[in-house]
N, C-alpha and C. Protein backbone atom coordinates (compact mmCIF):
# COMPACT_ATOMS: atom_id res chain seq x y z
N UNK A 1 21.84 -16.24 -16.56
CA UNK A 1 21.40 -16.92 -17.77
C UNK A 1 21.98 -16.18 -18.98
N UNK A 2 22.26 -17.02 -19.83
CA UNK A 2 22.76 -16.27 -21.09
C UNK A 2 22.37 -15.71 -22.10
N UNK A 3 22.45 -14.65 -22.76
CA UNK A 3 21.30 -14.32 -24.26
C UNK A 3 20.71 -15.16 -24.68
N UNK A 4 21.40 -16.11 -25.40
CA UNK A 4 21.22 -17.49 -26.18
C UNK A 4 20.14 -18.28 -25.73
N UNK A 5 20.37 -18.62 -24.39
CA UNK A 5 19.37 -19.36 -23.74
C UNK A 5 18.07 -18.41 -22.93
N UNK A 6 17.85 -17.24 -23.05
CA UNK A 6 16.78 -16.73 -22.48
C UNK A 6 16.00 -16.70 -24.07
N UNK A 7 17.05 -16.28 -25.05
CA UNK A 7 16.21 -16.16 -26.17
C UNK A 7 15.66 -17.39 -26.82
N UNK A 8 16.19 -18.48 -26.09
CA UNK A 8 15.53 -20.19 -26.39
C UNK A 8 14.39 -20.10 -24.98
N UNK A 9 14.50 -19.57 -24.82
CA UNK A 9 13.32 -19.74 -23.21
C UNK A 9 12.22 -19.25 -23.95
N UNK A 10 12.43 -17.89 -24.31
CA UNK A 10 11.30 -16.95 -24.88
C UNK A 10 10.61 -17.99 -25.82
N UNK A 11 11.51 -18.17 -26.86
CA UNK A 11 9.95 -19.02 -27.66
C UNK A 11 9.92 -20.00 -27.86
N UNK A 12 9.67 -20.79 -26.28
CA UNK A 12 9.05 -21.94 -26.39
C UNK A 12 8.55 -21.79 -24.68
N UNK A 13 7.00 -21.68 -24.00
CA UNK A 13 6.64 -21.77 -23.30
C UNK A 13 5.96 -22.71 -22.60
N UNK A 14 5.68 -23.00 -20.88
CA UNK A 14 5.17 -23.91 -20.88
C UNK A 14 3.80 -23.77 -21.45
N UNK A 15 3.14 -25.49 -21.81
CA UNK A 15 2.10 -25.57 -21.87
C UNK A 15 2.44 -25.47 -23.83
N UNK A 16 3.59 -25.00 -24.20
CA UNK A 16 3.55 -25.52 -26.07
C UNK A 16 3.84 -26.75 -26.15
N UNK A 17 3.07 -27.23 -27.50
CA UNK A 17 3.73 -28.33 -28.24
C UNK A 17 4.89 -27.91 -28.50
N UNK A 18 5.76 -29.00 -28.90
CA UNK A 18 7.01 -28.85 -29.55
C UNK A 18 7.39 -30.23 -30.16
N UNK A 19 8.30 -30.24 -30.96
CA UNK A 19 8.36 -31.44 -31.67
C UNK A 19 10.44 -31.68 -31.53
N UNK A 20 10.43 -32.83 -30.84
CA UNK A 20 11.70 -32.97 -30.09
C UNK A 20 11.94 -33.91 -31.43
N UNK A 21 13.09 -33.97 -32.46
CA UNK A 21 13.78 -35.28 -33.13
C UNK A 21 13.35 -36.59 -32.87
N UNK A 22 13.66 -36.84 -31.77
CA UNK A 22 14.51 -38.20 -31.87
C UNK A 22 12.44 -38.92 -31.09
N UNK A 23 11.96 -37.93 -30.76
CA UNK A 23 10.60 -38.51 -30.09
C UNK A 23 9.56 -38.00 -30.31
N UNK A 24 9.25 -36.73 -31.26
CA UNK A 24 7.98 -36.18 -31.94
C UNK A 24 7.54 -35.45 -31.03
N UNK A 25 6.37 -35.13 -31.15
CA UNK A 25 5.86 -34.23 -30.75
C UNK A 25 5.19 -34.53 -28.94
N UNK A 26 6.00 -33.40 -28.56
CA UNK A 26 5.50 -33.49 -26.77
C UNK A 26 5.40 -32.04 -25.95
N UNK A 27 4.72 -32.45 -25.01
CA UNK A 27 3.92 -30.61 -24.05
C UNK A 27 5.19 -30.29 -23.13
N UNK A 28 5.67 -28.83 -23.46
CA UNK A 28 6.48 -28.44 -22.08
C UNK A 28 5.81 -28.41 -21.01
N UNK A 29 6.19 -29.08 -19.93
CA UNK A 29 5.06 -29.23 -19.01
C UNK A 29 5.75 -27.56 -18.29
N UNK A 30 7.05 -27.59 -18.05
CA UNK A 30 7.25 -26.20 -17.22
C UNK A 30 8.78 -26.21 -17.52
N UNK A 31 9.12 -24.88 -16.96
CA UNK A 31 10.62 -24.93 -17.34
C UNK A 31 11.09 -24.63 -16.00
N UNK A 32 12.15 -25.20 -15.69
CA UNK A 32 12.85 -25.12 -14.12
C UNK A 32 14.32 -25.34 -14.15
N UNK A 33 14.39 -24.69 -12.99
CA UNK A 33 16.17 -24.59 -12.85
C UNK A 33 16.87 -26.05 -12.28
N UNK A 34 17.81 -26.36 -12.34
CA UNK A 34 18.20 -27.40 -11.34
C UNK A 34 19.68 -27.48 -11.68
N UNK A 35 20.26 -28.28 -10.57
CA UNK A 35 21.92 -27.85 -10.63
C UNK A 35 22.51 -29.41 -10.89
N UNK A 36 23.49 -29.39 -11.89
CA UNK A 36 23.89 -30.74 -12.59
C UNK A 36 25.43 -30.37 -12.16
N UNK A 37 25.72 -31.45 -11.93
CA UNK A 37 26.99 -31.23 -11.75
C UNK A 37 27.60 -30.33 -11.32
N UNK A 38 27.03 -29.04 -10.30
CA UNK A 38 27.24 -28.31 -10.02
C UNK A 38 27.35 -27.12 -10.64
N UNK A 39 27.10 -27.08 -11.74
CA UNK A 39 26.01 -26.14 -12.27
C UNK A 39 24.76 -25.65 -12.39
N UNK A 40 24.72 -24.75 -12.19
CA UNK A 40 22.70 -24.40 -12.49
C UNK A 40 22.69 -24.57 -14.02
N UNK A 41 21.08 -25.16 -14.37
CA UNK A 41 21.04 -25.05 -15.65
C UNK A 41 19.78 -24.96 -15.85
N UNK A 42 18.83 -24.29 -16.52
CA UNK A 42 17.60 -24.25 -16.59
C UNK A 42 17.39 -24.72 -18.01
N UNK A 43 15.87 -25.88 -17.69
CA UNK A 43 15.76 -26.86 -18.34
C UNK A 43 14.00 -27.14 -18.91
N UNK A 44 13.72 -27.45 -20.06
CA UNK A 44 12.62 -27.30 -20.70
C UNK A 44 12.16 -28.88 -19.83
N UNK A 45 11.09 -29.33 -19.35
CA UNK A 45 10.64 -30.37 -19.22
C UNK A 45 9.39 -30.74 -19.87
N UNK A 46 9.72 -31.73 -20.35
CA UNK A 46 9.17 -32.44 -21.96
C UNK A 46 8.45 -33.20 -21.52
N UNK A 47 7.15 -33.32 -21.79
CA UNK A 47 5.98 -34.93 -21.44
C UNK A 47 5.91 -35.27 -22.84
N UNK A 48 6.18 -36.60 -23.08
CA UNK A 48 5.85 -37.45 -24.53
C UNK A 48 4.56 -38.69 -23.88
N UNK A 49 3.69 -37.95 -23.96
CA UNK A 49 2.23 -38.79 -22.87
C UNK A 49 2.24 -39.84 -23.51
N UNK A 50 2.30 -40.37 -25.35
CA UNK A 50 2.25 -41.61 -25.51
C UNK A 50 3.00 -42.76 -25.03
N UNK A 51 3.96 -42.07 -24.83
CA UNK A 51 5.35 -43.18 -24.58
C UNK A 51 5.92 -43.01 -23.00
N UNK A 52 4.68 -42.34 -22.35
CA UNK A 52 4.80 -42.07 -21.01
C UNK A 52 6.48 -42.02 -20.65
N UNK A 53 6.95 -40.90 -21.17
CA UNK A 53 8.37 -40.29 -20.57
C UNK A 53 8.22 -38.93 -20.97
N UNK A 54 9.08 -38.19 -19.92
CA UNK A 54 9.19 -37.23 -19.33
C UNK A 54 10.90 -37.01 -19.80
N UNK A 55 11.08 -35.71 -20.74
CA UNK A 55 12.32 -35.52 -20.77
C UNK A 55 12.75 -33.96 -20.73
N UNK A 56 14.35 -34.12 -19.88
CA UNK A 56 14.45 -32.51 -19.63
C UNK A 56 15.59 -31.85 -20.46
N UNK A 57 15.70 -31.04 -21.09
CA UNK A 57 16.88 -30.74 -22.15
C UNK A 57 16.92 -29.17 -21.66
N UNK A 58 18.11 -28.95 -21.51
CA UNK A 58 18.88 -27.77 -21.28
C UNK A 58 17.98 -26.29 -22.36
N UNK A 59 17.46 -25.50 -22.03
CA UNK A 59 17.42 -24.34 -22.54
C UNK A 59 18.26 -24.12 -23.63
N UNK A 60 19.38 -24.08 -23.33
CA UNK A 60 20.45 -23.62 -24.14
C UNK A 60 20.89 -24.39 -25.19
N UNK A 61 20.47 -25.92 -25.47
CA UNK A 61 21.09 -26.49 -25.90
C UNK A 61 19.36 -27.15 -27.32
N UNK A 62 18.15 -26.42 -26.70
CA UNK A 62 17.01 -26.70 -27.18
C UNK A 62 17.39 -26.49 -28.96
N UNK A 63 17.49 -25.06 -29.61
CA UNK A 63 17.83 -24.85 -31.07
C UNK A 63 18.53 -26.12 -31.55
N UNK A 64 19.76 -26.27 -31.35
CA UNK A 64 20.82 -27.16 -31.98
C UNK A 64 20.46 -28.36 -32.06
N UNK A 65 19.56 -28.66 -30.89
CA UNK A 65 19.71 -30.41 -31.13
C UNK A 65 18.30 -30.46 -31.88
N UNK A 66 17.93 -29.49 -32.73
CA UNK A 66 16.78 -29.60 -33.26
C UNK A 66 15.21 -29.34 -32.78
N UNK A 67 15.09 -29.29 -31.46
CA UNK A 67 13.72 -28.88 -30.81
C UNK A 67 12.81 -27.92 -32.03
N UNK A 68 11.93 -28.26 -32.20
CA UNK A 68 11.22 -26.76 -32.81
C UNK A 68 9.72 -26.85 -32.59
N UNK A 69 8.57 -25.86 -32.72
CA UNK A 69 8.01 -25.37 -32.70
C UNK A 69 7.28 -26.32 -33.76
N UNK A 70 5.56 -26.70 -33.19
CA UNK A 70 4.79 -27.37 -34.16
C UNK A 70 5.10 -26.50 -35.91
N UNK A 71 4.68 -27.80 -36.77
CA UNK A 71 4.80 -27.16 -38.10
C UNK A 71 3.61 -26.31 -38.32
N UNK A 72 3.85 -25.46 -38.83
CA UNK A 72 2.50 -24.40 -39.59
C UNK A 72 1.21 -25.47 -40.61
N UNK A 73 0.39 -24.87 -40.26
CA UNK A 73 -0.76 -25.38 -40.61
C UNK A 73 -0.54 -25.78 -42.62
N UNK A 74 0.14 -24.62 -43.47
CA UNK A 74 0.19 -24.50 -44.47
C UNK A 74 1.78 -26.36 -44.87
N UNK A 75 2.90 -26.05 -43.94
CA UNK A 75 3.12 -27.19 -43.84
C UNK A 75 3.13 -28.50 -43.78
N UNK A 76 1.69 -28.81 -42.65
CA UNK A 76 0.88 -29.95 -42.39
C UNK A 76 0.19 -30.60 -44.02
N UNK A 77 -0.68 -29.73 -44.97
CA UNK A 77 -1.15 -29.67 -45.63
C UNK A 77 0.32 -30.15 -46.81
N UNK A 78 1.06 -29.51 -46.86
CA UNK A 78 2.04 -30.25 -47.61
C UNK A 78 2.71 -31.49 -47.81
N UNK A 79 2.79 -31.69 -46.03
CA UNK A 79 3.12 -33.02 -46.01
C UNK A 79 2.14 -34.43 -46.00
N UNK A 80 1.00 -33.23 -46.06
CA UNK A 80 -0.47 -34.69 -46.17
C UNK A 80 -0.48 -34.75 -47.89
N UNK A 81 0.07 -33.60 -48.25
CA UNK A 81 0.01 -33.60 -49.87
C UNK A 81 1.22 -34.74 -51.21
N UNK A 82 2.39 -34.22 -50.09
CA UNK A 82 3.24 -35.68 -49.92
C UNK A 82 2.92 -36.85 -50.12
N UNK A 83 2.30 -37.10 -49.37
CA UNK A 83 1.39 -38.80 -49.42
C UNK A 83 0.73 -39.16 -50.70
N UNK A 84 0.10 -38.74 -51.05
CA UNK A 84 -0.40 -38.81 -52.78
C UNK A 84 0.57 -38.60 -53.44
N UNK A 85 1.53 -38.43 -53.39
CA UNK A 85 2.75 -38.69 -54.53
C UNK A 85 3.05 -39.83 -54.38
N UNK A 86 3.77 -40.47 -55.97
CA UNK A 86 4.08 -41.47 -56.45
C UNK A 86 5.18 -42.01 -54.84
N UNK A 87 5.48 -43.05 -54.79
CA UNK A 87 6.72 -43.58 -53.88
C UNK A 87 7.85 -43.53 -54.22
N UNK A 88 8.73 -43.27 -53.98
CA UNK A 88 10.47 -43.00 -54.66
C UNK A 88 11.19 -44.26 -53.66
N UNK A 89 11.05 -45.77 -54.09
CA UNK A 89 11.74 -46.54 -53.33
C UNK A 89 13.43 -47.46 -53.92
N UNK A 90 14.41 -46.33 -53.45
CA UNK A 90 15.39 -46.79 -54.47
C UNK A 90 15.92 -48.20 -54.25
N UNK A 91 16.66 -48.34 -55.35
CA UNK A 91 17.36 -49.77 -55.71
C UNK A 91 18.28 -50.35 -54.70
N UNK A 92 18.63 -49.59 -53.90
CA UNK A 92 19.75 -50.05 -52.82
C UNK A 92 19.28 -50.80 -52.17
N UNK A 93 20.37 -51.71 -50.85
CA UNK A 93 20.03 -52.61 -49.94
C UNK A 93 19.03 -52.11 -49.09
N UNK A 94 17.96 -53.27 -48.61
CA UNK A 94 17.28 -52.73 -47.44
C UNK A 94 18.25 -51.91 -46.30
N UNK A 95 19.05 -52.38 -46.11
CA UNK A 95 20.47 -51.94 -44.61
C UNK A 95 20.08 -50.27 -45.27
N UNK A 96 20.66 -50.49 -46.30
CA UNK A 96 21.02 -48.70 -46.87
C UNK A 96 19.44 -48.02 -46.35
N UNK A 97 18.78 -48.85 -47.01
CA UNK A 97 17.15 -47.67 -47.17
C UNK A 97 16.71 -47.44 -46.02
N UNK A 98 16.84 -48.67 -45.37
CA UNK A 98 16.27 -48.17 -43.50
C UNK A 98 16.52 -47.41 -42.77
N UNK A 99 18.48 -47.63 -42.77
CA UNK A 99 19.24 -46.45 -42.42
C UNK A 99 18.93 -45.24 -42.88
N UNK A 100 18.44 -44.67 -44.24
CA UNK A 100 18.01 -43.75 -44.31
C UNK A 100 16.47 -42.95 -44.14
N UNK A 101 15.54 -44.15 -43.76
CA UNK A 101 14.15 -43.98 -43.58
C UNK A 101 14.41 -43.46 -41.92
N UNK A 102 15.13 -44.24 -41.61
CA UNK A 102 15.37 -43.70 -39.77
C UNK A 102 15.97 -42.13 -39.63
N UNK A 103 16.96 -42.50 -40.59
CA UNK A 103 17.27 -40.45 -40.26
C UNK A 103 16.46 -39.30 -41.02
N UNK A 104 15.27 -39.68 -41.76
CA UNK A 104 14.31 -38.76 -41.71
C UNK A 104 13.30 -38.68 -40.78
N UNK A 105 13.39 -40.06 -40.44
CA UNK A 105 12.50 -40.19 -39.42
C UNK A 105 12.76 -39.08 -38.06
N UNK A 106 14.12 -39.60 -37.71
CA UNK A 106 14.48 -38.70 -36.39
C UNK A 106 15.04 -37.48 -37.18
N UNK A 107 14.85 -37.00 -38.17
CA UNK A 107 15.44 -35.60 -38.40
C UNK A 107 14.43 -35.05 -37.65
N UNK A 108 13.28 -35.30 -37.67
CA UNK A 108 12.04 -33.95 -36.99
C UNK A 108 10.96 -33.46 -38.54
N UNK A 109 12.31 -33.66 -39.40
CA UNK A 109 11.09 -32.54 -40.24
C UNK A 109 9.88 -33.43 -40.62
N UNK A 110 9.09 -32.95 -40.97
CA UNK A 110 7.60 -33.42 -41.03
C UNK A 110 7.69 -34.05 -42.66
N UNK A 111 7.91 -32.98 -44.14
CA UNK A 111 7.76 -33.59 -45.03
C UNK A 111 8.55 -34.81 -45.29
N UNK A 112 10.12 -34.83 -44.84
CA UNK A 112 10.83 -35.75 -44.57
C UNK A 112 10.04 -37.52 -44.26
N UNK A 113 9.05 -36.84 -42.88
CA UNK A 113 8.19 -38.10 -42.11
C UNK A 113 7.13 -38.13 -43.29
N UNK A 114 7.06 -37.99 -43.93
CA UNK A 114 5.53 -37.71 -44.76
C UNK A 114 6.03 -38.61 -45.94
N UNK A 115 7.36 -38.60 -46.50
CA UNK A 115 7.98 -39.37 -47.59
C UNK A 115 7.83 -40.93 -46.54
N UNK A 116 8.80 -40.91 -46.36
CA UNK A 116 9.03 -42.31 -45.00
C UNK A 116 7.19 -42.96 -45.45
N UNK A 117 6.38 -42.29 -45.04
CA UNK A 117 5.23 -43.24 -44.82
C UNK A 117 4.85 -43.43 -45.75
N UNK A 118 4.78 -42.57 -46.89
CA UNK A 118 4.45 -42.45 -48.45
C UNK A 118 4.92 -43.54 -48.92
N UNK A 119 6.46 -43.86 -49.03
CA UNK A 119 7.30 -44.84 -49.51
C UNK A 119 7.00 -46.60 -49.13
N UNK A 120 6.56 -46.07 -47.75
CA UNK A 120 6.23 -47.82 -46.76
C UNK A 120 5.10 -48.18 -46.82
N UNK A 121 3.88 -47.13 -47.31
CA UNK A 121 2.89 -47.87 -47.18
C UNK A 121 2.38 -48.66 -48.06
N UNK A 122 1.68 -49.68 -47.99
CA UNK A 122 1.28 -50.58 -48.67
C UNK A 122 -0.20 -51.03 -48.96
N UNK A 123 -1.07 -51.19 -49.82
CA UNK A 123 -2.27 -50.61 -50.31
C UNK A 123 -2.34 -52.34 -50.09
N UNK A 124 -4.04 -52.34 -49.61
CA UNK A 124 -4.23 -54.12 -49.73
C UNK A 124 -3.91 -55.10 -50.45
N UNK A 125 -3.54 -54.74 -52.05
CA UNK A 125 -3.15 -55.39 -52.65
C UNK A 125 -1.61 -55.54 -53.15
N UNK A 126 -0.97 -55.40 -52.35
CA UNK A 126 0.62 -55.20 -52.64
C UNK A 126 0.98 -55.98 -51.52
N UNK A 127 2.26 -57.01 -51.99
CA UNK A 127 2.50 -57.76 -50.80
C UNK A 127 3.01 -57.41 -49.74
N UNK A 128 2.93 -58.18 -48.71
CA UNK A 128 3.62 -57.77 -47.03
C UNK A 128 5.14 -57.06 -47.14
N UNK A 129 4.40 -56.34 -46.01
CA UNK A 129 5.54 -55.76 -45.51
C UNK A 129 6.92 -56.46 -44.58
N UNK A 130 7.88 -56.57 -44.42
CA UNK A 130 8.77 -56.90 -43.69
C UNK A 130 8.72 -56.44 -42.50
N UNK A 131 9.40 -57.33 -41.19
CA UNK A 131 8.97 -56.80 -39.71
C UNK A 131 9.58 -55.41 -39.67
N UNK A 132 10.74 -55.36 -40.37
CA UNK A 132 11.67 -53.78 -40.09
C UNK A 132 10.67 -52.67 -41.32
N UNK A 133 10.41 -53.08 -41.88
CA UNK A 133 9.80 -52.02 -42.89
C UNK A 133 8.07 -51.85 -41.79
N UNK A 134 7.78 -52.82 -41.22
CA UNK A 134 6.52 -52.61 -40.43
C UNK A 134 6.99 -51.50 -39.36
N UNK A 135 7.92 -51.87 -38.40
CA UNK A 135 8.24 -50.61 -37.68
C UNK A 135 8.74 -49.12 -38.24
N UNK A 136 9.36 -49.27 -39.10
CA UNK A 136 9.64 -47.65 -39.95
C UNK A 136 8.48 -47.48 -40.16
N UNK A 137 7.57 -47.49 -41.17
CA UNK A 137 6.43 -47.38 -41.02
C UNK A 137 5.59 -46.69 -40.21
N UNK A 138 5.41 -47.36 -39.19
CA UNK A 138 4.65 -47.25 -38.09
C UNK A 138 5.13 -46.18 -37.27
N UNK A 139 6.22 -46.23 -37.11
CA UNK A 139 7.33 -45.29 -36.48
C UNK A 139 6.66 -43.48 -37.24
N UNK A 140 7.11 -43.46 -38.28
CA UNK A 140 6.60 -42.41 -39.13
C UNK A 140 5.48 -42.28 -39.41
N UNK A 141 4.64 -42.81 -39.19
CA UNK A 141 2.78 -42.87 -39.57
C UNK A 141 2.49 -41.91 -37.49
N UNK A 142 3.01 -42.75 -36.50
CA UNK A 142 2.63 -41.86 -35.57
C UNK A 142 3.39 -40.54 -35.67
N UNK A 143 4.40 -40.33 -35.66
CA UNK A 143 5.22 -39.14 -35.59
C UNK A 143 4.33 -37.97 -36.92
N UNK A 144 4.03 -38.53 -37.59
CA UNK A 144 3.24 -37.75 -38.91
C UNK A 144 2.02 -37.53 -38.09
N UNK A 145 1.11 -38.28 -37.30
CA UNK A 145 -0.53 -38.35 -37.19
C UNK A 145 -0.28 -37.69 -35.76
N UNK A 146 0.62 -37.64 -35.13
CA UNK A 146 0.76 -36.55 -33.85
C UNK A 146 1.00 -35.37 -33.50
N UNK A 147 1.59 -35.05 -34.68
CA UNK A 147 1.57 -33.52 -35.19
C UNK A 147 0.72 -33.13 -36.41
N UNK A 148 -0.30 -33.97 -36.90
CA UNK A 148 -1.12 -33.02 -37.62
C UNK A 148 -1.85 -32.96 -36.21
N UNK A 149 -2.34 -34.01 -35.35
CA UNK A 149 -3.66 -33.95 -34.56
C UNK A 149 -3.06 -32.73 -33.49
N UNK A 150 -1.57 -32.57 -33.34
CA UNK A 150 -1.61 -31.18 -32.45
C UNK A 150 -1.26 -30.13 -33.23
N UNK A 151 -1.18 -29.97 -34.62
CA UNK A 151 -1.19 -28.56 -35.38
C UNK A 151 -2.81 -28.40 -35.33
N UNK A 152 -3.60 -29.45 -36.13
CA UNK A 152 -5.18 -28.93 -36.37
C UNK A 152 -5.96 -29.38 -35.19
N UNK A 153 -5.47 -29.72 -33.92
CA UNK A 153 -6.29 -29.72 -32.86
C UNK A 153 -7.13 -30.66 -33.08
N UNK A 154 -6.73 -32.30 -33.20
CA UNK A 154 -7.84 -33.30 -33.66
C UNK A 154 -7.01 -33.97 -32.69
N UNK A 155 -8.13 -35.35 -32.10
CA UNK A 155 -8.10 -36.10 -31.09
C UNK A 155 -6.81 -37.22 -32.02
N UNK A 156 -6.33 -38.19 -31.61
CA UNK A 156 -5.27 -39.00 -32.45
C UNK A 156 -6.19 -39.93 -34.05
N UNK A 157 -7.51 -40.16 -33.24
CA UNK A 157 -8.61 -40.92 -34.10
C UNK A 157 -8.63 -40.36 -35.19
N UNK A 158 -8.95 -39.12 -35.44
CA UNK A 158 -9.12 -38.54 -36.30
C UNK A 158 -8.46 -37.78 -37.18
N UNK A 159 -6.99 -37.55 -36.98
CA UNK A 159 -5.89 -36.96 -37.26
C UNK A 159 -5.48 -38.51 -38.04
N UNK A 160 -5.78 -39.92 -37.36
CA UNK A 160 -5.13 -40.88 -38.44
C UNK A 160 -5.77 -41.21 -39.15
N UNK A 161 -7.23 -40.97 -39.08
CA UNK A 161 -8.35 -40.96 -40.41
C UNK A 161 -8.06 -39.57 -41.50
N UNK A 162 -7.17 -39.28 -41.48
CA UNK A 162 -6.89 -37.91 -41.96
C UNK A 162 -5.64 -38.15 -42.91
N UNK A 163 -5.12 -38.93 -41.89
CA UNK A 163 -3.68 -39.56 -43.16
C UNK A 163 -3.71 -40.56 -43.79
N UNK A 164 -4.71 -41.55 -43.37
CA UNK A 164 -5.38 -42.98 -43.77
C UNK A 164 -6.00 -42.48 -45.13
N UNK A 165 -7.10 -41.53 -45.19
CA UNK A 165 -7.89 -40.78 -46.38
C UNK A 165 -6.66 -40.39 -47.58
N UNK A 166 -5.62 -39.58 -47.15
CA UNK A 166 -4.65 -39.43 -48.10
C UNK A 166 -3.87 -40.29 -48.42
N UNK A 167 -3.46 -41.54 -47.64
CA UNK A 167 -2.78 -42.83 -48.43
C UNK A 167 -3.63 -43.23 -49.21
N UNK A 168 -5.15 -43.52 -48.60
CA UNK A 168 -5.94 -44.35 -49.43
C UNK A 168 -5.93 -43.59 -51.20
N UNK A 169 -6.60 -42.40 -50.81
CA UNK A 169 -6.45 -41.30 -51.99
C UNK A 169 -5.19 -41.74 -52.85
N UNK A 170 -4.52 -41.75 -52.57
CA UNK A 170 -3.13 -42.27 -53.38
C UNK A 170 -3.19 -43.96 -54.01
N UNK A 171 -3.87 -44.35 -53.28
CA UNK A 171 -4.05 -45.96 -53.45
C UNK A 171 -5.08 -46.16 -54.52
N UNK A 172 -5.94 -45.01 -54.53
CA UNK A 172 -6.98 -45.18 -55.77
C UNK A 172 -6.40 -44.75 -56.89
């Protein structure tokens, strides 16, 4: 095994959250060896329980493609703080804005996801949303409410009564 990748082994164990890009936050169930192509490669195995899949990503390759470590509690709080800010929804084409609501979305970072929902949500009295602006949305409202409920240890119920309170807060 290589420096690189023992020192990606070290901090991330089974049984952590971790928050994968492209799919939010999911449990290493264990880490195991197995041979690809005739290589050995030892490999983080990922449970995303909502979306019932199971994914395995190389040790070595965990840093780069973004894997990291739940956000800090002081973080969480920033990006719930996020939400009560004004919306920044620029003038460009929907094509443009989506495209860019999606790559904060899958960037991973949290305040990033915290704008995204800030920007999409829509207070009872503001008209409908569009089917693609409903899935961004939604998309970023779980990825946001799945990592506060596994930073502050709240069931999903209550982690989205948690971000619901700070849109609303913003809505008043």
């Amino acid at each position: 095994m290589s420096k690189k990748s023992s020192e990606t082994a070290n901090a991330f164990r089974a049984n952590d959250y971790v928050v994968y890009p492209a799919h939010g936050v999911g449990k290493i169930l264990s880490i195991e060896e197995q041979e690809i192509a005739g290589m050995r490669m030892e490999l983080f195995v990922i449970s995303f329980e909502k979306d019932k899949m199971t994914l395995r990503v190389p040790t070595a390759k965990a840093t780069s493609i973004g894997m990291r470590s739940l956000s800090s509690p002081d973080l969480v709080a920033k990006a719930l703080a996020t939400l009560k800010g004004r919306a920044k929804v620029k003038r460009a084409m929907w094509s443009r804005r989506a495209q860019e609501y999606e790559q904060k979305i899958n960037s991973g970072d949290l305040i990033s996801i915290a704008e995204v929902v800030r920007d999409l949500y829509r207070a009872g009295d503001q008209p409908e949303q569009s089917y693609s602006e409903r899935q961004l949305y939604e998309a970023a409202l779980e990825r946001l409410t799945r990592e506060v409920a596994a930073v502050e240890r709240l069931d999903h119920a209550n982690a989205a009564a948690k971000v619901d309170a700070m849109l609303e807060a913003k809505a008043a």
